[in-house]
Protein backbone atom coordinates (compact mmCIF):
# COMPACT_ATOMS: atom_id res chain seq x y z
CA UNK A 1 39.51 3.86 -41.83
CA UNK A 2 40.71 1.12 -39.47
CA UNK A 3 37.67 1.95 -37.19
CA UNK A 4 35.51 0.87 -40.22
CA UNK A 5 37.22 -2.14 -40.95
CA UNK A 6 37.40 -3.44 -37.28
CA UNK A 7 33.88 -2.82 -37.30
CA UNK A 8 33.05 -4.62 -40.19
CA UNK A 9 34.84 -7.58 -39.45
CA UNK A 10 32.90 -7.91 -35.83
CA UNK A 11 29.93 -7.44 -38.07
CA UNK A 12 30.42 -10.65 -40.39
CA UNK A 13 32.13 -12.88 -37.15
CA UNK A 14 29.31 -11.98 -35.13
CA UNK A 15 27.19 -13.56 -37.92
CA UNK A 16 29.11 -16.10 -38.39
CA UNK A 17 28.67 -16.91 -34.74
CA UNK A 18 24.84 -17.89 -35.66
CA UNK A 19 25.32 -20.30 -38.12
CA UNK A 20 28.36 -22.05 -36.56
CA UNK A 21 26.38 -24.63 -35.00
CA UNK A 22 28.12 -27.19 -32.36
CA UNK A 23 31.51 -25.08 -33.29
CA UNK A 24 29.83 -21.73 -31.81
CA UNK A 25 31.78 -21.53 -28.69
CA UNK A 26 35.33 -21.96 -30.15
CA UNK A 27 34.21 -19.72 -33.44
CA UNK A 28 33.28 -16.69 -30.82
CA UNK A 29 36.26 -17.08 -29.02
CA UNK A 30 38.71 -16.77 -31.81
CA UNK A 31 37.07 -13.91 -33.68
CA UNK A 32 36.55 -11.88 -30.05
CA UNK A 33 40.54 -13.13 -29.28
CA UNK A 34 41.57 -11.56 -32.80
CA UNK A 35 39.47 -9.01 -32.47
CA UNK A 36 40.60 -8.08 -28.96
CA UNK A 37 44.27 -8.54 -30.15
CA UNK A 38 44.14 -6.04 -33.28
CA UNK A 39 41.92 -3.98 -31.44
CA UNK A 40 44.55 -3.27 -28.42
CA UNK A 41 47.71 -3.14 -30.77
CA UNK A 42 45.70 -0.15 -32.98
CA UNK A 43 45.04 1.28 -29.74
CA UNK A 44 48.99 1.33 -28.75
CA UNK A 45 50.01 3.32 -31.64
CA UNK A 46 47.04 5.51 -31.71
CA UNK A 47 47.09 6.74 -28.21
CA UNK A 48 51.03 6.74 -27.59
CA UNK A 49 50.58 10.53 -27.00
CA UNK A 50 47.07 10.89 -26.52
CA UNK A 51 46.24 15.02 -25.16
CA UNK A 52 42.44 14.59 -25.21
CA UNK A 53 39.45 14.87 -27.35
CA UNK A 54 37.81 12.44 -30.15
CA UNK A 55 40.97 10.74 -32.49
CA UNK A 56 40.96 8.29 -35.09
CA UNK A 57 37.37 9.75 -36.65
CA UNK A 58 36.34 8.43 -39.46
CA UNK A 59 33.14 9.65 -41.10
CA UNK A 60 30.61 8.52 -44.18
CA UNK A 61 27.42 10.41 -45.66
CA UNK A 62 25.36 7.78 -46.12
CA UNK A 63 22.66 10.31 -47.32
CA UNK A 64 21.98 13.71 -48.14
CA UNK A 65 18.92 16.01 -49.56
CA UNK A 66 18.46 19.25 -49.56
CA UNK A 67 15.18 20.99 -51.31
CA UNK A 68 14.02 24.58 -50.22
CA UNK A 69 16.84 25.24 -48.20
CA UNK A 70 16.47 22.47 -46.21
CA UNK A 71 19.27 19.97 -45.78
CA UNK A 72 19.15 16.65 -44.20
CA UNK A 73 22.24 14.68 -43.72
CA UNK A 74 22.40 10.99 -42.41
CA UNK A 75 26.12 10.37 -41.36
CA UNK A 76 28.17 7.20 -40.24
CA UNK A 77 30.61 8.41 -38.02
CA UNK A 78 32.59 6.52 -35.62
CA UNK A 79 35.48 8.18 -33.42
CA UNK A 80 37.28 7.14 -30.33
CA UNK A 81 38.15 9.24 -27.30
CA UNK A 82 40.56 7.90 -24.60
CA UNK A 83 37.74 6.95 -22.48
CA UNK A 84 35.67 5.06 -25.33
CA UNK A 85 38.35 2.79 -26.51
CA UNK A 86 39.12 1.28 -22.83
CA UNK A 87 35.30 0.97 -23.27
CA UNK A 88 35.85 -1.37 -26.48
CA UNK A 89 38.74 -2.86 -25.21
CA UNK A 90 36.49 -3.90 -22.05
CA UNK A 91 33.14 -4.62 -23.94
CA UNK A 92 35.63 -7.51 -26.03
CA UNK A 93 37.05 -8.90 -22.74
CA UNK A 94 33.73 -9.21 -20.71
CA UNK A 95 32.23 -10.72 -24.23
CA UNK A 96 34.76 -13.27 -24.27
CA UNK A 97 34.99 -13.90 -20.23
CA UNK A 98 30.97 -14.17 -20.35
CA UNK A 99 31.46 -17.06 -23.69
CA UNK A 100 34.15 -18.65 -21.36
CA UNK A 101 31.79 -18.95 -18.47
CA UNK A 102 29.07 -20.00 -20.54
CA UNK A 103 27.51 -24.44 -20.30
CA UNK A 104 28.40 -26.54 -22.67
CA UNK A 105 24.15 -27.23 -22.74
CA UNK A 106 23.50 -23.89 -23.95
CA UNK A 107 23.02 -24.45 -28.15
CA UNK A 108 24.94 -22.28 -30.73
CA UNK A 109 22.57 -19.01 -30.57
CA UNK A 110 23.47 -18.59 -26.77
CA UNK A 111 26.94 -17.54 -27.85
CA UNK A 112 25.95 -15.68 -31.03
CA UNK A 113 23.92 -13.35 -29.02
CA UNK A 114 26.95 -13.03 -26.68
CA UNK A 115 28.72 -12.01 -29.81
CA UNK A 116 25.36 -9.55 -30.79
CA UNK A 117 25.33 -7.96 -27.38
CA UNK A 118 29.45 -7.64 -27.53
CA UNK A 119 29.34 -5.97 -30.98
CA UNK A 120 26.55 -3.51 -30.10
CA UNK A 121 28.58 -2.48 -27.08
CA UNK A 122 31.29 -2.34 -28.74
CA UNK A 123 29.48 0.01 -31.68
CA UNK A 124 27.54 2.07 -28.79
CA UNK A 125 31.48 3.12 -27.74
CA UNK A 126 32.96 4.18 -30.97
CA UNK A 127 29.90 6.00 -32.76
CA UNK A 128 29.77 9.35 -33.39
CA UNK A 129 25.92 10.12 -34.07
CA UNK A 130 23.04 10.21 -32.51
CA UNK A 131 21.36 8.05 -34.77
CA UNK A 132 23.18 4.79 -34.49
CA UNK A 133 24.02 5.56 -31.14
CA UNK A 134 20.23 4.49 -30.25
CA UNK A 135 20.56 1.38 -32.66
CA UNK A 136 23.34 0.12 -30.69
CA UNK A 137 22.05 0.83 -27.68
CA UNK A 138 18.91 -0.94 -28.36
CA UNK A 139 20.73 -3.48 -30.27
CA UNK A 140 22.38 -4.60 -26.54
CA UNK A 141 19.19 -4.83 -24.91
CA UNK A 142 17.68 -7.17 -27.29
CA UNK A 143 19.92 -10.09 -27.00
CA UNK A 144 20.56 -9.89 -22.96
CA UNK A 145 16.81 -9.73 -23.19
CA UNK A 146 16.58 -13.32 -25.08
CA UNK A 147 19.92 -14.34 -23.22
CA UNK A 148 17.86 -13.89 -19.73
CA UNK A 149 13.98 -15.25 -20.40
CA UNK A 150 15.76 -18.57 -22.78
CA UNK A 151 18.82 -19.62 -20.31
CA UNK A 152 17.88 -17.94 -17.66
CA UNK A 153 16.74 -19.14 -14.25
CA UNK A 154 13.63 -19.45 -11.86
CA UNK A 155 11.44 -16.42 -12.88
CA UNK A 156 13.57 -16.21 -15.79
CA UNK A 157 10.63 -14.77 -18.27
CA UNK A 158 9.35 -12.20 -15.82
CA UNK A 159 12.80 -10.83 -14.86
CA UNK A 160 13.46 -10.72 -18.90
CA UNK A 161 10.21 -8.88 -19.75
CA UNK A 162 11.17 -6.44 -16.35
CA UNK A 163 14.08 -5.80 -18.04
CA UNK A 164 12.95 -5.17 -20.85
CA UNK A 165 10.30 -2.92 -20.08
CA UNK A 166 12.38 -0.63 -17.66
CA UNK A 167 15.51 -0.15 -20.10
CA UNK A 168 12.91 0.23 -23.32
CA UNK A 169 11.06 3.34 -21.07
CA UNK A 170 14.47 4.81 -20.75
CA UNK A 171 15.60 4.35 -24.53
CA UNK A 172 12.26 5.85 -25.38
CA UNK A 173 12.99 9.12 -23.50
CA UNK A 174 16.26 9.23 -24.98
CA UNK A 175 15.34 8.62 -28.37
CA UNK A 176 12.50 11.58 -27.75
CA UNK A 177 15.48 13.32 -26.66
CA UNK A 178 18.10 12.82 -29.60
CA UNK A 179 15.43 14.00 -31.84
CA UNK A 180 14.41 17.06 -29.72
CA UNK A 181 17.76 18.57 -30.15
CA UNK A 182 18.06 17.28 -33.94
CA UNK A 183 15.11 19.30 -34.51
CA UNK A 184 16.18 22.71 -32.61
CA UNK A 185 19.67 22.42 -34.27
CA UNK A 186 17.34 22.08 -37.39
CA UNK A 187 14.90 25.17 -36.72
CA UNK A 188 18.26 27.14 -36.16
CA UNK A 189 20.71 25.95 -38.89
CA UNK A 190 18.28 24.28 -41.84
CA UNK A 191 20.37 21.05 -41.40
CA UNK A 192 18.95 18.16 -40.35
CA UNK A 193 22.01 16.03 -38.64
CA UNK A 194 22.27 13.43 -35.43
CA UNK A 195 25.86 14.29 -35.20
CA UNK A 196 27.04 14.46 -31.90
CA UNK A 197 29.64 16.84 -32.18
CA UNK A 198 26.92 19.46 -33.57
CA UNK A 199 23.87 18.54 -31.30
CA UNK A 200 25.95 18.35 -28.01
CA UNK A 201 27.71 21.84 -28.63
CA UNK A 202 27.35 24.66 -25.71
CA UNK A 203 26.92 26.79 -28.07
CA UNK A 204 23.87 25.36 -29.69
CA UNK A 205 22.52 24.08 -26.54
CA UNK A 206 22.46 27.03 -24.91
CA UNK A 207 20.13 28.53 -27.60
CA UNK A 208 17.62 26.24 -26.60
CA UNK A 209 14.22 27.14 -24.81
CA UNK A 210 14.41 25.92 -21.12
CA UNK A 211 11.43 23.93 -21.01
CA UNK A 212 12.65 21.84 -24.08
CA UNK A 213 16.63 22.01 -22.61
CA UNK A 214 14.90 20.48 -19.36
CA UNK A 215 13.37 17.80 -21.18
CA UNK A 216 16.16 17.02 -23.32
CA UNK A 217 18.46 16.44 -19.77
CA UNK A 218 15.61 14.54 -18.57
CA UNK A 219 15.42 12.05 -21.37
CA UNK A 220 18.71 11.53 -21.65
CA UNK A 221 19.67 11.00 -17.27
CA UNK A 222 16.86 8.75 -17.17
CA UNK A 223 17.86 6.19 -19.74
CA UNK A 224 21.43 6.40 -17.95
CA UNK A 225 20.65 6.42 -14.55
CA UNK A 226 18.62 3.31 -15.62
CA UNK A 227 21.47 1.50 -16.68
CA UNK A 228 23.83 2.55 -14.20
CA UNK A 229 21.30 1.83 -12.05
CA UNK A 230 20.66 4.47 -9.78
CA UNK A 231 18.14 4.51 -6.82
CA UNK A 232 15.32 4.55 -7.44
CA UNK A 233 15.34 3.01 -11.37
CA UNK A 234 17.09 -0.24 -10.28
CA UNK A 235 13.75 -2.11 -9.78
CA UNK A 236 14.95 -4.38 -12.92
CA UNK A 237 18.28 -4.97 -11.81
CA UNK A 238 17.91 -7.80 -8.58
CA UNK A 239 15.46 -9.97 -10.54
CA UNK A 240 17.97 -9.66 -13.80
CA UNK A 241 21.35 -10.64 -12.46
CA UNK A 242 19.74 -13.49 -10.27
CA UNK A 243 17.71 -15.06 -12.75
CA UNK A 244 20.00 -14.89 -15.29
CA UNK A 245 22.34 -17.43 -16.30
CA UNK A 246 26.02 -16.68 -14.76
CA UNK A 247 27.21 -15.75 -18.38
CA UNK A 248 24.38 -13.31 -18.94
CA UNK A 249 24.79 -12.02 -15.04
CA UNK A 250 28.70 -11.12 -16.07
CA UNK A 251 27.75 -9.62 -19.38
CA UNK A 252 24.62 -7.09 -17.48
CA UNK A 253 27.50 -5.93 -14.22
CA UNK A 254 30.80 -5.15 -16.90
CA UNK A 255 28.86 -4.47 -19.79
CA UNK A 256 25.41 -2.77 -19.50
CA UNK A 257 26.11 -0.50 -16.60
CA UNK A 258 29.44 0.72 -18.51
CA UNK A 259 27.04 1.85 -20.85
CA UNK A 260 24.95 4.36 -18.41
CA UNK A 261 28.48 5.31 -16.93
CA UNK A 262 29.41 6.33 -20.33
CA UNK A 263 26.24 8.04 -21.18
CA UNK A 264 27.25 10.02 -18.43
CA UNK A 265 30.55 10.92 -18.65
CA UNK A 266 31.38 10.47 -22.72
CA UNK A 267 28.14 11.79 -23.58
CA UNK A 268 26.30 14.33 -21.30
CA UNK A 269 29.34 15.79 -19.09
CA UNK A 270 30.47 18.28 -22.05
CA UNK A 271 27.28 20.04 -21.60
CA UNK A 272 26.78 19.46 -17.78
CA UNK A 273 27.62 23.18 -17.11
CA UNK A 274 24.85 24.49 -18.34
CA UNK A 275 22.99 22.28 -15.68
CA UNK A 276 20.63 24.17 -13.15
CA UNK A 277 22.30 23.62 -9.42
CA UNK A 278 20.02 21.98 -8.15
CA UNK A 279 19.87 19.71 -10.46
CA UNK A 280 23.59 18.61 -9.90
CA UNK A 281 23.09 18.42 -5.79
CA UNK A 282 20.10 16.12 -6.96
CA UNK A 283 22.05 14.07 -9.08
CA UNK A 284 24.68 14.21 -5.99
CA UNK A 285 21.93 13.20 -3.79
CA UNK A 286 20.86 9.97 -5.95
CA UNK A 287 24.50 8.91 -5.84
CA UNK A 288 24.63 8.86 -2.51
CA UNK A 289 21.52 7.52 -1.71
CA UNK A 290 22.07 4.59 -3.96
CA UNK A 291 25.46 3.84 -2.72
CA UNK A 292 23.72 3.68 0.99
CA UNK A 293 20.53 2.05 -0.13
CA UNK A 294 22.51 -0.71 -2.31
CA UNK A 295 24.79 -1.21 0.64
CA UNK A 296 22.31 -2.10 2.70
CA UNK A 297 20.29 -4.25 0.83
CA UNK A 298 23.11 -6.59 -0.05
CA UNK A 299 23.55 -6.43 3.60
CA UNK A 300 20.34 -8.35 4.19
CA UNK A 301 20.18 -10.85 1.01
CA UNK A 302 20.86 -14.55 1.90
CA UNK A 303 21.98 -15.15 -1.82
CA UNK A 304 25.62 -14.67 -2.51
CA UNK A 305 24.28 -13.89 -6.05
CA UNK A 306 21.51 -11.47 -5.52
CA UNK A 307 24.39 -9.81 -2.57
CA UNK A 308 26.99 -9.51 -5.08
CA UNK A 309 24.41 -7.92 -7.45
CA UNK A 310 23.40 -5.29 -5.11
CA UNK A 311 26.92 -4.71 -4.37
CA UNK A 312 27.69 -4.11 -7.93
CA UNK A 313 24.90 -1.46 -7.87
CA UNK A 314 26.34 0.09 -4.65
CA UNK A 315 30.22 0.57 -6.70
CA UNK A 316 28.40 1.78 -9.83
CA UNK A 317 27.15 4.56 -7.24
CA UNK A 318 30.48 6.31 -7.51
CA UNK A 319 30.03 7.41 -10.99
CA UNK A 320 27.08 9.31 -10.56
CA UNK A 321 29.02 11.08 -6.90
CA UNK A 322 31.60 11.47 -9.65
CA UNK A 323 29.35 13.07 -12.36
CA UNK A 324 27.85 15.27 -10.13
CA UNK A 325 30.49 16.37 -7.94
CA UNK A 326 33.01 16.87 -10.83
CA UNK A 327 30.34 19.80 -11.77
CA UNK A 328 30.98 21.74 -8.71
CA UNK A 329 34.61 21.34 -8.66
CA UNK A 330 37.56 23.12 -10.94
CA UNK A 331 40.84 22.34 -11.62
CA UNK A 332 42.81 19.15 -10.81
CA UNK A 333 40.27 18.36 -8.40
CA UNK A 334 37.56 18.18 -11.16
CA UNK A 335 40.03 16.31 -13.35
CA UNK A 336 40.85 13.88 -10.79
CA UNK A 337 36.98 13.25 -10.26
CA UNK A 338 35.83 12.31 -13.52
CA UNK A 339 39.23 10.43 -14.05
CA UNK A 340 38.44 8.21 -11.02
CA UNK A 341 34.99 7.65 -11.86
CA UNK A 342 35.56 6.54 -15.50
CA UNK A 343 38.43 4.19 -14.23
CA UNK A 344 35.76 2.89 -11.15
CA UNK A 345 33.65 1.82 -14.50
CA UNK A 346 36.52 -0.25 -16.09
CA UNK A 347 38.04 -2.08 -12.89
CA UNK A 348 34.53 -2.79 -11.93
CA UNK A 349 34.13 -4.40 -14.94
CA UNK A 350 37.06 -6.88 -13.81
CA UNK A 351 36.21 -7.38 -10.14
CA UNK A 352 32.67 -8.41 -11.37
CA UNK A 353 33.45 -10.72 -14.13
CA UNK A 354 36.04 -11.88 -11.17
CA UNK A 355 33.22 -12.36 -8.39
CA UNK A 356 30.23 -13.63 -10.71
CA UNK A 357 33.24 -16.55 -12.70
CA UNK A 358 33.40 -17.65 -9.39
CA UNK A 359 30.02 -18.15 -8.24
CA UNK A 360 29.13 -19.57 -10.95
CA UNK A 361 31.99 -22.14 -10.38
CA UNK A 362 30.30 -22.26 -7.04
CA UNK A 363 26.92 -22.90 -7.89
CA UNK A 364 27.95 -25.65 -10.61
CA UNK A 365 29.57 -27.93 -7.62
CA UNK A 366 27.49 -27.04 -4.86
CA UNK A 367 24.04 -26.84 -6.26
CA UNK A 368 23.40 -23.48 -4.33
CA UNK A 369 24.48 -20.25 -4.05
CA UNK A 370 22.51 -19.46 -0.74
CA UNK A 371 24.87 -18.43 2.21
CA UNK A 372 23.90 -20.55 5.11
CA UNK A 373 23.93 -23.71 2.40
CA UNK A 374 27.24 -22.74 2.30
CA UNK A 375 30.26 -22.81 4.58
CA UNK A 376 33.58 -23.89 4.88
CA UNK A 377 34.43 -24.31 1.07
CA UNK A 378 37.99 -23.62 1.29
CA UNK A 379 38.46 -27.13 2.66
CA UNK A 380 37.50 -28.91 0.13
CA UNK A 381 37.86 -25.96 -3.17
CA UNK A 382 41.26 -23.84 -1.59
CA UNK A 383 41.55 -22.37 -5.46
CA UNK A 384 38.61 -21.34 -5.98
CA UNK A 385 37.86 -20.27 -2.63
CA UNK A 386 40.90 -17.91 -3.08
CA UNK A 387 39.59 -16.27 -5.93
CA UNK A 388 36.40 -15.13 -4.89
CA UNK A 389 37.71 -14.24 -2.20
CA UNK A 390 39.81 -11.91 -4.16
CA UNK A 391 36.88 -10.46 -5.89
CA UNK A 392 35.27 -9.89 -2.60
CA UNK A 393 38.32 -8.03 -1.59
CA UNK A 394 38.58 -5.98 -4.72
CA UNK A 395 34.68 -4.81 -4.49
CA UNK A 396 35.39 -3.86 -0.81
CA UNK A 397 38.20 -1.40 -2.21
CA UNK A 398 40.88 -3.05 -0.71
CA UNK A 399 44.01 -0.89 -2.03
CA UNK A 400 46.32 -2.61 -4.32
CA UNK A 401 43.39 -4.12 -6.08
CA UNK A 402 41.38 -2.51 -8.77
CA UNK A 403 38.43 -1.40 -7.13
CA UNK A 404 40.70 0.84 -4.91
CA UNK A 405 41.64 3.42 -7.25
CA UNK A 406 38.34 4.34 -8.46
CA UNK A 407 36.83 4.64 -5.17
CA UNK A 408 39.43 6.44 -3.15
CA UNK A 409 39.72 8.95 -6.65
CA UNK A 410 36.23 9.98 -6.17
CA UNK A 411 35.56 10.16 -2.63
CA UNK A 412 39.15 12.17 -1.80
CA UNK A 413 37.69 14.85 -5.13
CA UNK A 414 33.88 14.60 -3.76
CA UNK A 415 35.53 15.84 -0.53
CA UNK A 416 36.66 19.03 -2.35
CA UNK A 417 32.86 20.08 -3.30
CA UNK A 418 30.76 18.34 -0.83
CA UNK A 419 32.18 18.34 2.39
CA UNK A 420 31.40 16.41 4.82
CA UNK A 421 28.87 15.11 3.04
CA UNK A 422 31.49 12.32 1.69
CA UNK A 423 30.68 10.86 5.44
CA UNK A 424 27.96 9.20 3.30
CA UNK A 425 30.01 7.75 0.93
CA UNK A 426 32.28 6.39 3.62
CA UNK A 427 29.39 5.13 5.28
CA UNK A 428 28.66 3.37 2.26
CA UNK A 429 32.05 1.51 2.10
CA UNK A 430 31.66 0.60 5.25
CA UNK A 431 28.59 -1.48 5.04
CA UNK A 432 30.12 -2.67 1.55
CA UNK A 433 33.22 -3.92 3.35
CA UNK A 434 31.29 -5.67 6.40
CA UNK A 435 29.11 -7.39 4.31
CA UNK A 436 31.73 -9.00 1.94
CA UNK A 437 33.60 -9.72 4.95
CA UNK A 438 30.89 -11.11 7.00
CA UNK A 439 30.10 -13.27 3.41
CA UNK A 440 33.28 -14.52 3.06
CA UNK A 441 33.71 -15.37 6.74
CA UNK A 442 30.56 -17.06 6.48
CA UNK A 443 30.60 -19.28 3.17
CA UNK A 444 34.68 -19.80 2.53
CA UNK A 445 36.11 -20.30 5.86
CA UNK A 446 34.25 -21.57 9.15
CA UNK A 447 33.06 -25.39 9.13
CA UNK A 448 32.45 -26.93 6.26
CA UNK A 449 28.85 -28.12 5.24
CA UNK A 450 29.02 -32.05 5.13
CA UNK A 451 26.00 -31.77 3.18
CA UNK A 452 27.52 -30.78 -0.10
CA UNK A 453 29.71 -33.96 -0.27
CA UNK A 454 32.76 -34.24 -1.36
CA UNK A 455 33.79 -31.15 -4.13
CA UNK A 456 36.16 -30.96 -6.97
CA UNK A 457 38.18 -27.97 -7.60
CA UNK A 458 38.82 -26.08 -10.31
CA UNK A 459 39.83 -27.55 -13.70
CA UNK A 460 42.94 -26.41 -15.75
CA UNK A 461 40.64 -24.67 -18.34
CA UNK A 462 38.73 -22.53 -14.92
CA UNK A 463 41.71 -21.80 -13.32
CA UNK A 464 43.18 -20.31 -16.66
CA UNK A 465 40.40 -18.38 -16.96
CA UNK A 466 39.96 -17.06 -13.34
CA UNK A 467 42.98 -16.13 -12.94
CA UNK A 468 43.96 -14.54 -15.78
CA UNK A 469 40.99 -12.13 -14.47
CA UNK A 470 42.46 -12.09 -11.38
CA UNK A 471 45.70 -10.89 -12.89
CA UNK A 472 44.04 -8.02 -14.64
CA UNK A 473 42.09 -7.32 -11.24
CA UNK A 474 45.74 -6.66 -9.52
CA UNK A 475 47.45 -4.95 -12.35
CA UNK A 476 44.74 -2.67 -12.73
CA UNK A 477 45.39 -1.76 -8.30
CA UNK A 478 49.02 -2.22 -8.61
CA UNK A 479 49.54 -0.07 -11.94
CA UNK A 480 46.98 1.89 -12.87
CA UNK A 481 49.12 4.81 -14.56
CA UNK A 482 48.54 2.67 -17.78
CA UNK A 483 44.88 3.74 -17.99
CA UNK A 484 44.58 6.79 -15.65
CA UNK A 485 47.26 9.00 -17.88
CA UNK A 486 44.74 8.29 -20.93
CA UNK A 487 42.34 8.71 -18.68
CA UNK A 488 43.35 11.59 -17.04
CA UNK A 489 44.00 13.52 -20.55
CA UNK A 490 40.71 13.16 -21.71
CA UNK A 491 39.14 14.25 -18.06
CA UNK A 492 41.51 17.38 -18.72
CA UNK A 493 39.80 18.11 -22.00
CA UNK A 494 36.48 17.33 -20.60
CA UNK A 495 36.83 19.74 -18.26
CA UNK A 496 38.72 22.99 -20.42
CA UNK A 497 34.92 22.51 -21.83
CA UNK A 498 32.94 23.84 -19.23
């Protein structure tokens, strides 16, 4: 019942947010800061001894008819597992870093669809049918859509409608999807439901024809290896994070790509055994691909922005290795795999909001955000220098930070089941690693451009703000037994399933 109530209330201050007018900023903060407070206390007492599985469930018929034998039920249900509320907790945080970050010239709707994009996440994460699972789902897109062709940048309306058009395809084929298995588990059982707990049962499933089953794991991979993104559906994703405005660019690399990560792992991976094999080394083989590709390509950008955007692309790599290798693995091994690569999800949401914060910092005192405009700005901005330089650490997987654990969880398990295949992945870091180090080299330290002027550091209000980031960014590499034991006991449970 709390579920409900929490719900509700981000409902009507998410409203609220609209009609708030000069006070939009401050009203946004204070709801997401209570909401993010109540949220995390609930989740204290209600995962003190968490073993697994969906808790805290909380379900409403909204409507039912039956005539003929035929039953159709229309459920609210929403439920958390251990997985999806760190998910909340991190679709609040990078809601309320993104408002933080966002210009004081942006009017009041900028931050209400903030707040609209925050509370869809955050409803995508607890929901338990397939049903309002899609409305959530689409009910993010829309407002980064607006958020991206209005405040955007440069080719701000063509990035927007690219967007658009490559996430919409992919929520079409999962819609087609959801109501492909509604209507099998209705041709078998005379009940017409979009529960998930029914529709993604082995059981059912494996009842299914092949040709439709096939389809079914099509619609559903390719509207999460779009968000993820994976090679090659990441066409939308350069154009995006560049042209949108820094707020919007933090909200797309911790929010929207947590949502193909969970699609993967919260949604699909119960029924990932009954996946063909080759399907899995193929899904293997995109992972690893993209995490080369994406490498690579930030190697060769002369944007700091557009680099750090491929580089988010090339960490979000590990949860498809993760997906796919967890599927040929058993045990521990398997448990350690889909542990790491639902924990790469959440620190990456950190080191992100950590390296895009700063750029945008950047960008507002130097006008650019180009490397070789660059050069030498720890002279004259030491704190802020510092912390992007921290974020460039973190995404490099440099251990005691939070993009460490994720990384070395997946690639040590991906070992286990592929070999010596994992020389890609290594590869991968690598390139990740020389690039940030090269970038860093190259735009903090060095000689300082005399061209930018003289440069004013960091405020009290930014440095707040950064670092209390940057404290998460450590805590999360320093002591991440916090998440990875809840973590850990739902990857256990995920994987006594197949």
């Amino acid at each position: 019942m709390i579920l409900l109530y929490f719900f509700i209330l981000f409902f009507i201050l998410t409203g609220l947010s609209f009609f708030a007018g000069k006070h939009s900023k401050s009203v946004s903060l204070v709801s997401l800061g209570i909401l993010t407070v109540f949220f995390i206390i609930y989740s204290i007492f209600d995962f003190r001894n968490y073993t697994g599985g969906v808790i805290s469930y909380y379900n409403v018929l909204l409507t039912s008819f039956s005539t003929s034998g035929i039953t159709i039920n229309i459920n609210f249900s929403l439920g958390l597992t251990g997985f999806s509320d760190l998910l909340v907790i991190i679709a609040l945080l990078i809601t309320m870093f993104s408002i933080l970050m966002g210009s004081k010239s942006h009017g009041a709707y900028f931050y209400g669809l903030f707040m609209a994009a925050g509370f869809g996440l955050a409803g995508l994460f607890m929901v338990r049918n397939f049903l309002f699972f899609y409305i959530f789902w689409e009910v993010v897109l829309i407002p980064v859509f607006f958020i991206i062709g209005k405040y955007g940048t440069g080719n701000k309306e063509k990035s927007s409608l690219k967007f658009f058009i490559y996430t919409h395809i992919g929520s079409l084929f999962l819609l087609l999807s959801i109501f492909t298995l509604s209507t099998y588990y209705f041709l078998k059982t005379s009940i017409f439901t979009f529960q998930i707990g029914d529709l993604m049962n082995v059981a059912f499933i494996i009842g299914i024809p092949t040709y439709a089953f096939y389809f079914i794991l099509f619609g559903f991979l390719l509207a999460f290896l779009i968000k993820l993104p994976t090679f090659p559906l990441h066409v939308w994703l350069p154009d995006a994070y560049y042209d949108a405005p820094y707020s919007g660019t933090i909200m797309l690399s911790g929010g929207l790509v947590a949502m193909g990560g969970y699609g993967l792992l919260g949604i699909l991976y119960p029924i990932a055994g009954l996946f063909p094999k080759y399907l899995v080394y193929f899904i293997i083989f995109l992972g690893l691909i993209s995490i080369i590709y994406f490498a690579f390509s930030a190697l060769f950008q002369p944007d700091l922005k557009r680099m750090a955007a491929y580089g988010s692309a090339a960490e979000m790599s590990f949860i498809t290795i993760a997906f796919g290798t967890a599927l040929l693995s058993t045990g521990y091994v398997r448990t350690l795999d889909l542990a790491g690569g639902m924990y790469q999800i959440i620190a990456h949401t950190f080191v992100a909001a950590l390296i895009f914060a700063s750029l945008s910092l950047v960008y507002k005192r130097t006008g650019t955000s180009r490397i070789y405009e660059l050069g030498g700005l720890n002279r004259e901005l030491p704190i802020l220098s510092s912390f992007l330089l921290v974020g460039m650490l973190a995404s490099l997987g440099l251990p005691s930070l939070a993009g460490f654990i994720g990384e070395f969880s997946v690639t040590i398990s991906a070992f286990q089941s592929i070999g010596l295949y994992t020389l890609f992945i290594v590869l991968g870091l690598i390139v990740i690693a020389a690039f940030l180090i090269w970038a860093a080299q190259r735009t903090i330290f060095g000689y300082f451009n005399e061209r930018l002027g003289r440069l004013r550091d960091v405020n009290k209000q930014e440095f707040l703000i950064l670092f209390f980031i940057m404290v998460c960014t450590i805590f999360l590499g320093v002591y991440p037994t916090l998440f990875f034991k809840i973590l850990t006991a739902y990857a256990s449970h995920l994987g006594g399933l197949i």
